[in-house]
C-alpha atoms as a PDB file:
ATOM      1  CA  UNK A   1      -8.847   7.676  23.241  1.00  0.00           C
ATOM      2  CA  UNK A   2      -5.171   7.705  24.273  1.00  0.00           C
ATOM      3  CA  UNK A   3      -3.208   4.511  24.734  1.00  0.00           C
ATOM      4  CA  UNK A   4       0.240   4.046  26.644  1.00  0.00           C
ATOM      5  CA  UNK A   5       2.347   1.224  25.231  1.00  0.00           C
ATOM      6  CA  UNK A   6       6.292   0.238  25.504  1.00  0.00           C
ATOM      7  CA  UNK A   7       8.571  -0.872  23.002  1.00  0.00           C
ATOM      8  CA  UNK A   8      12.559  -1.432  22.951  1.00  0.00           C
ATOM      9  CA  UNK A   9      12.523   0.057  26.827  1.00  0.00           C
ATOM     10  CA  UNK A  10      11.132   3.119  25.915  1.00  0.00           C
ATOM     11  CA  UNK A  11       7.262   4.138  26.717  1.00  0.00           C
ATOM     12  CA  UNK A  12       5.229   5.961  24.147  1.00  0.00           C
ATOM     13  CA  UNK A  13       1.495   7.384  23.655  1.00  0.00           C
ATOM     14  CA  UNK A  14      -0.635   7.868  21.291  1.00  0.00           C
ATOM     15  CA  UNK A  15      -4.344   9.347  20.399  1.00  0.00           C
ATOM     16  CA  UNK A  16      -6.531   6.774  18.453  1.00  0.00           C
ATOM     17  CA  UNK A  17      -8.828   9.218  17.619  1.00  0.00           C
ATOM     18  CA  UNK A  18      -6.434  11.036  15.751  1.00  0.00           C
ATOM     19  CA  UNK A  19      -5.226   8.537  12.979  1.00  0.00           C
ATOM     20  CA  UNK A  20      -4.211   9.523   9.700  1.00  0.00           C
ATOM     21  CA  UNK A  21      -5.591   7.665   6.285  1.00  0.00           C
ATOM     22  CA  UNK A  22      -3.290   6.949   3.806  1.00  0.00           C
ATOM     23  CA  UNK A  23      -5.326   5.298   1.478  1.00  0.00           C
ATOM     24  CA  UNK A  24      -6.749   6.294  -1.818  1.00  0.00           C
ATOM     25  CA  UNK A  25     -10.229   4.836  -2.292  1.00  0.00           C
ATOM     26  CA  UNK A  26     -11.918   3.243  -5.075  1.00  0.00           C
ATOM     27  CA  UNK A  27     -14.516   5.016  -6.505  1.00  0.00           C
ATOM     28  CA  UNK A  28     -16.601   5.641  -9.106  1.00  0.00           C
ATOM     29  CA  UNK A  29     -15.856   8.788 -12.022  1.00  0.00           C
ATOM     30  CA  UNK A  30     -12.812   9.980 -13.984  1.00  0.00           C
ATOM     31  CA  UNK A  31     -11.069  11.071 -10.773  1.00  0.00           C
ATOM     32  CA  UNK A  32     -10.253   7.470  -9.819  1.00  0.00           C
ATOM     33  CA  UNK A  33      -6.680   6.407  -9.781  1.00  0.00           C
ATOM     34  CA  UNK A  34      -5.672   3.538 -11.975  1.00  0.00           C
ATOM     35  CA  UNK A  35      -2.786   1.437 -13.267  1.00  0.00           C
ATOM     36  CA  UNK A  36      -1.632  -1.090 -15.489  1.00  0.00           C
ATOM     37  CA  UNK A  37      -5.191  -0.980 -17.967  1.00  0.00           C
ATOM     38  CA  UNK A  38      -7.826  -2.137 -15.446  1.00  0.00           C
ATOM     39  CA  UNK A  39     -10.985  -1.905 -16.091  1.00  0.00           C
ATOM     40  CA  UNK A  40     -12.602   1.363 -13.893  1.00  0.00           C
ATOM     41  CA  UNK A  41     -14.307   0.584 -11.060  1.00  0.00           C
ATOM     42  CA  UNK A  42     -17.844   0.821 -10.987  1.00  0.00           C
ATOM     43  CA  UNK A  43     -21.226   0.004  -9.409  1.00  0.00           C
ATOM     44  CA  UNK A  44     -24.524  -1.302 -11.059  1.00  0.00           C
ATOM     45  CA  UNK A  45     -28.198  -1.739  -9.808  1.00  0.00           C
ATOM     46  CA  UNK A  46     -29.144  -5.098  -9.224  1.00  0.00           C
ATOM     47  CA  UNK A  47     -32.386  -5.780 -10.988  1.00  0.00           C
ATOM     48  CA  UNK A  48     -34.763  -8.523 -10.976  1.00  0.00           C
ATOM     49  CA  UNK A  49     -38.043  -8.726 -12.293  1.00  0.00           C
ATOM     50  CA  UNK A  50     -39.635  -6.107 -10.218  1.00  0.00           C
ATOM     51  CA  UNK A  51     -36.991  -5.071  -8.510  1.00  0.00           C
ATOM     52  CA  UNK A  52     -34.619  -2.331  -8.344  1.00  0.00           C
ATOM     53  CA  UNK A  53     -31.712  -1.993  -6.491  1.00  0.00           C
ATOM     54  CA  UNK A  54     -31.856   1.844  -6.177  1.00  0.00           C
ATOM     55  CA  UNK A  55     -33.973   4.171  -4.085  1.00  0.00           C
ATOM     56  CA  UNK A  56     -33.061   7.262  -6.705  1.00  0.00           C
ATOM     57  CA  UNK A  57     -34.851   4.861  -9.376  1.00  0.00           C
ATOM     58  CA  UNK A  58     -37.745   4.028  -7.303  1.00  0.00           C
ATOM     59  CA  UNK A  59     -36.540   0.782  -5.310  1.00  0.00           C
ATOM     60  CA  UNK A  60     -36.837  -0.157  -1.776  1.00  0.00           C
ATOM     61  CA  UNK A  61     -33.132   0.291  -1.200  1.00  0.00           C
ATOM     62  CA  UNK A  62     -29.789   1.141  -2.647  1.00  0.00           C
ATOM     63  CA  UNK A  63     -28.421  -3.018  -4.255  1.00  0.00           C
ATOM     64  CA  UNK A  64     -25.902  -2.739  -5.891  1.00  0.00           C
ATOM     65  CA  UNK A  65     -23.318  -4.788  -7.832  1.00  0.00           C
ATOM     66  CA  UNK A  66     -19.719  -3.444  -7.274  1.00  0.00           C
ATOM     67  CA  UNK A  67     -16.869  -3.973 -10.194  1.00  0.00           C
ATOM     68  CA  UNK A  68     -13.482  -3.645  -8.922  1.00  0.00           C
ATOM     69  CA  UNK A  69      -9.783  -4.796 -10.003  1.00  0.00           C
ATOM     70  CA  UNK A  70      -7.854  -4.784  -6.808  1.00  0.00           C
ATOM     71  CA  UNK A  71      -4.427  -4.241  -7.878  1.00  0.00           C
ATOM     72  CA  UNK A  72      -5.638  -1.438 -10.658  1.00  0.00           C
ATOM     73  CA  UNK A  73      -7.890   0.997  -8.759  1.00  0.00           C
ATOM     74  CA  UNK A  74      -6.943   1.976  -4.956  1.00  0.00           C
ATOM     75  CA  UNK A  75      -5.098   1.296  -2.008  1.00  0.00           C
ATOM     76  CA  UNK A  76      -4.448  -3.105  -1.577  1.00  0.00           C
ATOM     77  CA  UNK A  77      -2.503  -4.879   0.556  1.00  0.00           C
ATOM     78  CA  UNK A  78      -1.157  -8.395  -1.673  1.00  0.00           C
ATOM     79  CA  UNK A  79       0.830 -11.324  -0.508  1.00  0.00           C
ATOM     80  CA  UNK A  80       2.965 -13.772  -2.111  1.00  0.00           C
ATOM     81  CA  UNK A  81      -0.013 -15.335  -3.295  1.00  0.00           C
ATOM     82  CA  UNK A  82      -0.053 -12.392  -6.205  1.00  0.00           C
ATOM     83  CA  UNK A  83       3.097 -14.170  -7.562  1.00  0.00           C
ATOM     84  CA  UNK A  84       2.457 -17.924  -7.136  1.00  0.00           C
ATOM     85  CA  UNK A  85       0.736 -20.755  -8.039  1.00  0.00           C
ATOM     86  CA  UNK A  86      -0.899 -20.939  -5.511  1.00  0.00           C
ATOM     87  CA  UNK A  87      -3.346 -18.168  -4.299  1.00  0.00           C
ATOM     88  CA  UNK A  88      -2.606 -17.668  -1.085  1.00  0.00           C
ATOM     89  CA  UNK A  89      -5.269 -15.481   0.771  1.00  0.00           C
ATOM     90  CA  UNK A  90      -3.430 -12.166   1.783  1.00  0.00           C
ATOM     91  CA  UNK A  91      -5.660 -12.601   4.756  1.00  0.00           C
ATOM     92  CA  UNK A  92      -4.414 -15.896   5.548  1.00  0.00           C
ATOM     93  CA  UNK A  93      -1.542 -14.644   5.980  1.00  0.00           C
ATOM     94  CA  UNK A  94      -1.730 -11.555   7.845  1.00  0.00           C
ATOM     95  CA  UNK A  95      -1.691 -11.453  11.185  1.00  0.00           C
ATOM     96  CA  UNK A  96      -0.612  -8.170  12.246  1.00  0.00           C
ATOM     97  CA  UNK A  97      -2.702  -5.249  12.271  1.00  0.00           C
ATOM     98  CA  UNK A  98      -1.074  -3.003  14.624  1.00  0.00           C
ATOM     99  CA  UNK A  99       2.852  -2.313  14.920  1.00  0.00           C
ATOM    100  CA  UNK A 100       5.587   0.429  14.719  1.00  0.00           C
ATOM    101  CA  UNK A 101       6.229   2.522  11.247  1.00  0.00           C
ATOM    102  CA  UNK A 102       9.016   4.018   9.601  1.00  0.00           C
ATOM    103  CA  UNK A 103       8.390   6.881   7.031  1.00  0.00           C
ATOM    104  CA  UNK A 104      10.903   7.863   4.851  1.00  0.00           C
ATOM    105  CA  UNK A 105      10.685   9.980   1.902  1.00  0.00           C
ATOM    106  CA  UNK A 106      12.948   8.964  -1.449  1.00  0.00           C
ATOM    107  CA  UNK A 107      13.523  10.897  -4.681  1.00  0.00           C
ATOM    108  CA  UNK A 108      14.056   7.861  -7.288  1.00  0.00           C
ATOM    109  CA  UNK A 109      16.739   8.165  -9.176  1.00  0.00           C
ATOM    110  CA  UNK A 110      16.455   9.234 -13.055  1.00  0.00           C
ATOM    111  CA  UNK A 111      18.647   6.437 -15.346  1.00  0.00           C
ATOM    112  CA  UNK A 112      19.338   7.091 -18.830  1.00  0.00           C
ATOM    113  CA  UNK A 113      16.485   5.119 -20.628  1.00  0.00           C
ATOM    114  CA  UNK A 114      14.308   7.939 -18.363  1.00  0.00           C
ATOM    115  CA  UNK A 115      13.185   5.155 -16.139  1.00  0.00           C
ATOM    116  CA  UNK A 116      12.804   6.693 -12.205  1.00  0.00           C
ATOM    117  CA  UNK A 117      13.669   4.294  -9.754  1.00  0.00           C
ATOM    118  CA  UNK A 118      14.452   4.145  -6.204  1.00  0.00           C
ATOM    119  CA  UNK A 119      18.115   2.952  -5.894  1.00  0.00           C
ATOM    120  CA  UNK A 120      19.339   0.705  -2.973  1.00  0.00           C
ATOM    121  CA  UNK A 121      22.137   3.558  -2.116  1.00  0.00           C
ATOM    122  CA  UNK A 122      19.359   6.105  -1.580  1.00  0.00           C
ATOM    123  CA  UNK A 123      17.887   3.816   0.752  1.00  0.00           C
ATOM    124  CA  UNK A 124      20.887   3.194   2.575  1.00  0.00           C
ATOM    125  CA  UNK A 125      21.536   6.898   2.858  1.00  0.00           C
ATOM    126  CA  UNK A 126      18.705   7.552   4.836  1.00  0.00           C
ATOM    127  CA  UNK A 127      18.083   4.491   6.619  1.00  0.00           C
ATOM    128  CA  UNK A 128      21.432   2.862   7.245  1.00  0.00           C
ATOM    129  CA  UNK A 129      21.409   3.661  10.630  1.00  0.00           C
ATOM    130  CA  UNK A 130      17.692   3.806  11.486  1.00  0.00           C
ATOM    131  CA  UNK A 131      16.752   0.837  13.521  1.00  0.00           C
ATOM    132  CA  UNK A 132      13.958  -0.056  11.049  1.00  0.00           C
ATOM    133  CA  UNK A 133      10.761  -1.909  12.719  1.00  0.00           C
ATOM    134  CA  UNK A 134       8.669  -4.505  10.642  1.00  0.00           C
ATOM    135  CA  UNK A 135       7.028  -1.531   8.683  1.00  0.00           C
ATOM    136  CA  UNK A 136       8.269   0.595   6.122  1.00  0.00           C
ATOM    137  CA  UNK A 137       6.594   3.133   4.659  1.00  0.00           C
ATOM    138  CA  UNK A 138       8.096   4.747   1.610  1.00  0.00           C
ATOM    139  CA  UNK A 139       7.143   7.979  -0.307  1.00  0.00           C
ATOM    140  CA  UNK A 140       8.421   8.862  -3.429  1.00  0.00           C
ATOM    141  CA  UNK A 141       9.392  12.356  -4.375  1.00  0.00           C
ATOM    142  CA  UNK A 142       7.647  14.941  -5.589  1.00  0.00           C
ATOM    143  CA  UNK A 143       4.552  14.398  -3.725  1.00  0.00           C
ATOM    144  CA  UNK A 144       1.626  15.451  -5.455  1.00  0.00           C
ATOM    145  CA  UNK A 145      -1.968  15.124  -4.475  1.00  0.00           C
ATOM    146  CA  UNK A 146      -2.659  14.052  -8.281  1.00  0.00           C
ATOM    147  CA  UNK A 147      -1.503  11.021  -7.292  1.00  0.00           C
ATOM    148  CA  UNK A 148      -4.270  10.254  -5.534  1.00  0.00           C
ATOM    149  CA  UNK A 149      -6.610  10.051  -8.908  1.00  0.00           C
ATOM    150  CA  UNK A 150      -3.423   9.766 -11.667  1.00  0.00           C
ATOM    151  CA  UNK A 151      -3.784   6.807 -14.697  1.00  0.00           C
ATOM    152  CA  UNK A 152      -0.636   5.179 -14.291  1.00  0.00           C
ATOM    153  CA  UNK A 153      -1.749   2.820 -17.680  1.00  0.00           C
ATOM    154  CA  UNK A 154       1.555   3.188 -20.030  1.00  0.00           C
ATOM    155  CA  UNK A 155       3.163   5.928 -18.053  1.00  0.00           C
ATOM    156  CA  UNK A 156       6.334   3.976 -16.584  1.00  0.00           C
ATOM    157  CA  UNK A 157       5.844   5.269 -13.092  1.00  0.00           C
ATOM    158  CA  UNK A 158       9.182   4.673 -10.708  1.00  0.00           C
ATOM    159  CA  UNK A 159       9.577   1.656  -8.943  1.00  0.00           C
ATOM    160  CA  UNK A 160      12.074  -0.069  -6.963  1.00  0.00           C
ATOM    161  CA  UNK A 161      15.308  -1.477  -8.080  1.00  0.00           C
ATOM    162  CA  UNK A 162      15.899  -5.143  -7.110  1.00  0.00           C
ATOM    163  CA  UNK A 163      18.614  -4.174  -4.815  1.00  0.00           C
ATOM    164  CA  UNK A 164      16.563  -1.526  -2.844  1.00  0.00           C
ATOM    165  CA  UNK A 165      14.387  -4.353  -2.234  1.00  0.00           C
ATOM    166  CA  UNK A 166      17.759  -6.654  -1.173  1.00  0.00           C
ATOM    167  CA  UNK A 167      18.544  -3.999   1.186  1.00  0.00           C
ATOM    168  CA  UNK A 168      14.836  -3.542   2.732  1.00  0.00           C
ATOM    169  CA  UNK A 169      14.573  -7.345   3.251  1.00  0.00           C
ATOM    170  CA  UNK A 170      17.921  -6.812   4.980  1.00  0.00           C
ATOM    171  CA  UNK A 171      16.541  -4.756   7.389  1.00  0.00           C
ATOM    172  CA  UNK A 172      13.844  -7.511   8.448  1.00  0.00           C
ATOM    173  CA  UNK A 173      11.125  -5.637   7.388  1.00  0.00           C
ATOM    174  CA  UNK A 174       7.876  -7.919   6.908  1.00  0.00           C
ATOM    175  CA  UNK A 175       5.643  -4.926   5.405  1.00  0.00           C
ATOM    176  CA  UNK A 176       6.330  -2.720   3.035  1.00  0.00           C
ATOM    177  CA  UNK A 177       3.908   0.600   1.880  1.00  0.00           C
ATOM    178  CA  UNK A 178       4.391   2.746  -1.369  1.00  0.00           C
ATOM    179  CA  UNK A 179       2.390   5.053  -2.951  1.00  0.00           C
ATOM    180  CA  UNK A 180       2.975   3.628  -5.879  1.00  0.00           C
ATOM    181  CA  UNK A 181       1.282   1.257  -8.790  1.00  0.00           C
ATOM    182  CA  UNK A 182       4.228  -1.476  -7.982  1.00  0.00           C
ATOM    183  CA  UNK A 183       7.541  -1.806  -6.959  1.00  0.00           C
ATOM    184  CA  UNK A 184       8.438  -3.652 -10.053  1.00  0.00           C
ATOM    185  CA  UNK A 185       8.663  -1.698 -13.074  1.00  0.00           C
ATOM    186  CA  UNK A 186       5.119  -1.220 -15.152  1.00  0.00           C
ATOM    187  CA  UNK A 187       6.150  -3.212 -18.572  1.00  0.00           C
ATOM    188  CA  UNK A 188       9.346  -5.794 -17.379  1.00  0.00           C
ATOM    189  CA  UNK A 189       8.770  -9.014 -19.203  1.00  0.00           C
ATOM    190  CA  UNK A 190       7.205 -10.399 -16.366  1.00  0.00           C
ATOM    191  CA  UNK A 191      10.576 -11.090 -14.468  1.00  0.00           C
ATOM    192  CA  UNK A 192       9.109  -8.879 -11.506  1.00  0.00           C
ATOM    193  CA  UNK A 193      12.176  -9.093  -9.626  1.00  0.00           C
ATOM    194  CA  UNK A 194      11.534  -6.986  -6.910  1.00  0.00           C
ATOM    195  CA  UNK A 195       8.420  -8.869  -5.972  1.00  0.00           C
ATOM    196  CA  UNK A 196       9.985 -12.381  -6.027  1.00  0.00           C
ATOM    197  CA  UNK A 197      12.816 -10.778  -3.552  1.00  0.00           C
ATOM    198  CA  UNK A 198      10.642  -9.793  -1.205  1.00  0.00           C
ATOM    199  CA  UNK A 199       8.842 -12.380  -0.516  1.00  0.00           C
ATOM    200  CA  UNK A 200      11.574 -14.791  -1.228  1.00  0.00           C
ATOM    201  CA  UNK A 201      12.613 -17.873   1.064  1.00  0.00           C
ATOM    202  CA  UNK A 202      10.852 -18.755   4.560  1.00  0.00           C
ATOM    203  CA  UNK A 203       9.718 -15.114   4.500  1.00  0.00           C
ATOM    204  CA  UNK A 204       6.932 -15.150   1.912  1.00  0.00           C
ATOM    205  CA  UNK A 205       3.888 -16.231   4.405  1.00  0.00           C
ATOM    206  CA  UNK A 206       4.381 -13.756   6.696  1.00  0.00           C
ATOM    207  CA  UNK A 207       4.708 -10.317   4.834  1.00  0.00           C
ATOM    208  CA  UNK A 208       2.795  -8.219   2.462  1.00  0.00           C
ATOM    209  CA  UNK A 209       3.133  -5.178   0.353  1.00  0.00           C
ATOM    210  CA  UNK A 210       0.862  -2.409   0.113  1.00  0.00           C
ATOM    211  CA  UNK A 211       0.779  -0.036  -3.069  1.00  0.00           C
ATOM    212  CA  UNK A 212      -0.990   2.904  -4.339  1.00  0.00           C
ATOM    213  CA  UNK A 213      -1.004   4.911  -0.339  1.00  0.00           C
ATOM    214  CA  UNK A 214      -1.130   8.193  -0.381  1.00  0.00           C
ATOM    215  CA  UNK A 215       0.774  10.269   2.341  1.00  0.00           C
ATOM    216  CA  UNK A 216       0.758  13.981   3.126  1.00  0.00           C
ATOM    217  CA  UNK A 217       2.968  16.474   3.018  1.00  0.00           C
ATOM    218  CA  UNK A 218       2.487  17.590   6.511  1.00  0.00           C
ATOM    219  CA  UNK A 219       3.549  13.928   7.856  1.00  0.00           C
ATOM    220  CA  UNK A 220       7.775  13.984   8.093  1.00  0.00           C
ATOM    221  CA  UNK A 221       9.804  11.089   8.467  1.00  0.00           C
ATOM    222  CA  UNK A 222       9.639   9.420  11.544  1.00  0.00           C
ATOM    223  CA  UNK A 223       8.280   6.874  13.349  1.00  0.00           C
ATOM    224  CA  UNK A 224       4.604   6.013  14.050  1.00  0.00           C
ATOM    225  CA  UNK A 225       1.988   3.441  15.068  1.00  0.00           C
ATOM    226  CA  UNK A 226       0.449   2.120  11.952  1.00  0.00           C
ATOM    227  CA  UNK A 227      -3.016   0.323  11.916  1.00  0.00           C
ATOM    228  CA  UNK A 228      -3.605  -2.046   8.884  1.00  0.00           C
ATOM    229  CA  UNK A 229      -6.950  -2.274   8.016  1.00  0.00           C
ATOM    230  CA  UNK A 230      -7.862  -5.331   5.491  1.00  0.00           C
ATOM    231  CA  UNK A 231     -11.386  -6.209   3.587  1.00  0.00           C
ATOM    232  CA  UNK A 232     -12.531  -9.255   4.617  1.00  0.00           C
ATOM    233  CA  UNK A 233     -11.853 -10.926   1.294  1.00  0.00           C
ATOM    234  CA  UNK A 234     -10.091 -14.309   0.497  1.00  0.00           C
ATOM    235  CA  UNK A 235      -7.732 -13.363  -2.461  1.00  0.00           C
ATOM    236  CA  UNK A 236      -4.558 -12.776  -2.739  1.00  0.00           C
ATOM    237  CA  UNK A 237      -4.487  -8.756  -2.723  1.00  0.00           C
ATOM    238  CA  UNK A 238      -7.330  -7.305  -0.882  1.00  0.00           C
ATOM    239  CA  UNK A 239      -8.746  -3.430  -0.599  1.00  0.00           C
ATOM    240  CA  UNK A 240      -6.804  -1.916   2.780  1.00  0.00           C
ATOM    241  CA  UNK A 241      -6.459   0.831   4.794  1.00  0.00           C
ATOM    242  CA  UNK A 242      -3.562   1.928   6.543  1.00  0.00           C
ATOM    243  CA  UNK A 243      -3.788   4.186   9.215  1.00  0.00           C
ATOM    244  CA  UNK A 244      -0.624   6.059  10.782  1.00  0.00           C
ATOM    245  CA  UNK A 245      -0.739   7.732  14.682  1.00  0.00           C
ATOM    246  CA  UNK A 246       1.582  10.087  15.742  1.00  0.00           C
ATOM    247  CA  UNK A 247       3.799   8.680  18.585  1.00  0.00           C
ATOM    248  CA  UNK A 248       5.044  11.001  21.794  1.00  0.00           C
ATOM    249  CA  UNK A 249       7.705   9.056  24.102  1.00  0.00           C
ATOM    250  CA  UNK A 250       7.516   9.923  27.445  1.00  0.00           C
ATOM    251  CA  UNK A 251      10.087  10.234  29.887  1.00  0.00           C
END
């Protein structure tokens, strides 16, 4: 299904049926990615008395109990509620699914302690003069596919400096996507600067972050139609799936 839409005077199509998933899901087995010492995800028969939850083990039907740490184990979307006291439902506070993308790819920046972060003036390189629409999506560089099942736990993976994240908020940008575990550095004292930027101000109930995306190679920077899938869950990071359509402007 093709749909026809306008935005900024210009007219532009796309083909639904042709989206593009960037997240990684959360799954059971070694090959499941995971960060900051979560426990694994996992699934368990419910039994009671009689009854089993599984058809392999002789029950009526597959019941199953599902463990899961959000932020730890696959692609969430979290709002300010993952940094206050109170815990605002990231689906409270979302209320825009569909919208216009920006993709840019980043190689973070190697400091002397060996930390790898992505640096404000390599944002500002590459996106200084792109008109920048509510969603950013952000890959770091080199992008390999082990990131889609990598244990981030004690690893310091990169992460953005608080000034990248100045400069993003800058830019009005409500949503930001990274295929990383955070943008805040993986052991910082708790300060987490970046997140506390971001959703700093009148701005914190009306954006979100999404971490741990994966996108492929064969999508280059540029603009697309993003679709923001969320679980139906009232916490304050939920399990979500972006999807990203190509865009064609016509004349």
């Amino acid at each position: 299904m093709k749909i026809q839409f306008s935005r900024e005077h210009k007219v532009y199509t796309c083909d639904l049926n042709q989206g593009i998933d960037l997240s990684i899901s959360y799954k059971e087995g070694p090959q499941q990615v995971n960060c900051f010492y979560a426990n694994l995800f996992s699934s368990q028969a419910v039994k009671q008395g009689d009854f089993i939850g599984s058809v392999k083990e002789g029950g009526p039907v597959n019941f199953f109990n599902t463990f899961i740490n959000i932020h730890g184990g696959g692609t969430h979307t979290e709002g300010v509620g993952h940094i206050s006291k109170e815990r605002h439902s990231v689906n409270q506070i979302m209320n825009q699914f569909f919208g216009i993308a920006y993709l840019v790819s980043i190689y973070p920046t190697k400091t002397e302690n060996g930390d790898r972060i992505i640096q404000a003036e390599s944002l500002e390189r590459f996106l200084e003069d792109i008109d920048l629409p509510e969603f950013l999506i952000i890959r770091t560089l080199p992008n390999d596919i082990s990131k889609t099942k990598q244990h981030y736990s004690g690893t310091n993976p990169p992460y953005l400096s608080k000034e990248a994240v100045d400069f993003i908020v800058s830019k009005q940008v409500k949503h930001l996507l990274i295929d990383l575990p955070s943008v805040d550095r993986e052991q910082d004292g708790g300060k987490l600067a970046a997140h506390h930027c971001f959703w700093e101000g009148n701005r914190a109930l009306n954006c979100s972050i999404t971490e741990l995306i994966y996108i492929p190679d064969h999508l280059e920077d540029n603009y697309y139609l993003i679709n923001l899938q969320l679980a139906s869950m009232e916490q304050d990071a939920v399990p979500s799936r972006p999807l990203l359509f190509r865009l064609e402007e016509l004349v």
